[in-house]
Protein backbone atom coordinates (compact mmCIF):
# COMPACT_ATOMS: atom_id res chain seq x y z
CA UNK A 1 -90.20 0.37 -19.06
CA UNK A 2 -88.83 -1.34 -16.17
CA UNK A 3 -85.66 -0.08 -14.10
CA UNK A 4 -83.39 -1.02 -11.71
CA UNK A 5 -82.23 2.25 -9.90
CA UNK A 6 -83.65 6.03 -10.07
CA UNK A 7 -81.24 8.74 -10.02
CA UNK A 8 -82.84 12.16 -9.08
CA UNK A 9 -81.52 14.93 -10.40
CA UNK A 10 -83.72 17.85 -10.42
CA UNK A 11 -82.53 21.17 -9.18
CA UNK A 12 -78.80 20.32 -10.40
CA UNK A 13 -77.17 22.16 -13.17
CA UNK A 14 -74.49 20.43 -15.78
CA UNK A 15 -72.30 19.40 -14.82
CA UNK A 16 -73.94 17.86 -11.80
CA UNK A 17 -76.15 15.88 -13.70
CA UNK A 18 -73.97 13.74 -15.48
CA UNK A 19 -71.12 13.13 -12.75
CA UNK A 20 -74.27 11.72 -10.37
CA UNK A 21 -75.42 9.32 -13.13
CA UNK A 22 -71.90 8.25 -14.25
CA UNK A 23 -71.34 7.16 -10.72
CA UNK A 24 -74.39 5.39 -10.04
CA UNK A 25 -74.24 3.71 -13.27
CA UNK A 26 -70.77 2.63 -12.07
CA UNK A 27 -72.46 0.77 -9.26
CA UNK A 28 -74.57 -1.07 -11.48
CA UNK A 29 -74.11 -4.53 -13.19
CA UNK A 30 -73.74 -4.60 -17.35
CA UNK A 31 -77.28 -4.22 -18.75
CA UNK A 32 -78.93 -2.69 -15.44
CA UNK A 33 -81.09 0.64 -16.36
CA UNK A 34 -80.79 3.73 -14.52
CA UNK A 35 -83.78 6.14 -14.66
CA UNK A 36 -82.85 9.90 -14.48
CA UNK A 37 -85.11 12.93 -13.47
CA UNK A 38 -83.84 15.73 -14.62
CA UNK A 39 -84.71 19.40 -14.88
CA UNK A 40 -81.68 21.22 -16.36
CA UNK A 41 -82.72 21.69 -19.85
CA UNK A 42 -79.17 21.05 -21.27
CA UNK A 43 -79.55 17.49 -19.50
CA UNK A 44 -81.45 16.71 -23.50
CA UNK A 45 -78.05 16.94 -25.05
CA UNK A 46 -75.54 16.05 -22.29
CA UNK A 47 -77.06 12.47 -21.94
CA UNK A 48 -77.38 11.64 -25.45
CA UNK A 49 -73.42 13.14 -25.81
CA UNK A 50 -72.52 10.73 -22.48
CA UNK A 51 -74.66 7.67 -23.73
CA UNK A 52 -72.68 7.85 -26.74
CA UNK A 53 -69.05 8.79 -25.45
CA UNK A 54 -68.75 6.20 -23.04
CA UNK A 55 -70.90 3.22 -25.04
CA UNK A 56 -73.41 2.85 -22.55
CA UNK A 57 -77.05 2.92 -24.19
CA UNK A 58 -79.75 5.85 -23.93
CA UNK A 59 -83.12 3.93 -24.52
CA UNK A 60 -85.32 6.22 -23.95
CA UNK A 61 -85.48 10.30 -23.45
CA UNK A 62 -88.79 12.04 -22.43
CA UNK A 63 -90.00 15.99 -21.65
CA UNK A 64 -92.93 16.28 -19.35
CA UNK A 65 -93.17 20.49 -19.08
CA UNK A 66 -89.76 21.02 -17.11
CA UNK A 67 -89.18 17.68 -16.15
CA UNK A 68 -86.55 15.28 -18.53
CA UNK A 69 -86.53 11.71 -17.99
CA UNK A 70 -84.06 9.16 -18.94
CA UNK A 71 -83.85 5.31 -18.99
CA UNK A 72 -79.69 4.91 -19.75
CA UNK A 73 -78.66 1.32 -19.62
CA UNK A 74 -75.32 0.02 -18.24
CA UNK A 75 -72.62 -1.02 -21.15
């Protein structure tokens, strides 16, 4: 899936994670899709808790070993 900015967050622990993607995604227009690399294994539940606490969508979560990717789109 196509995307429109790539936040890399690999190496950062929560709450790190989430602060760095809540800010970029503030930088981005309404329907814009930030991908995330991730390798905190919490990351699994903290974006599908922030996709749905601040209305912005998750559309898509993936595990490749220790890597977690994340396609959130701006509300």
């Amino acid at each position: 899936m196509p995307f429109d900015r790539e936040l890399d967050v690999r190496g950062l622990r929560c709450p790190l994670p989430i602060l760095r993607a809540k800010k970029a995604l503030a930088d981005m227009s309404s329907g814009q899709v930030l991908h995330i690399l991730a390798t905190d294994p919490a990351s699994l539940q903290d974006f599908t808790a922030f996709a749905r606490q601040t209305g912005n969508t998750l559309l898509e979560n993936r595990q490749d070993g220790d890597l977690f990717e994340f396609l959130v789109q701006r509300k």
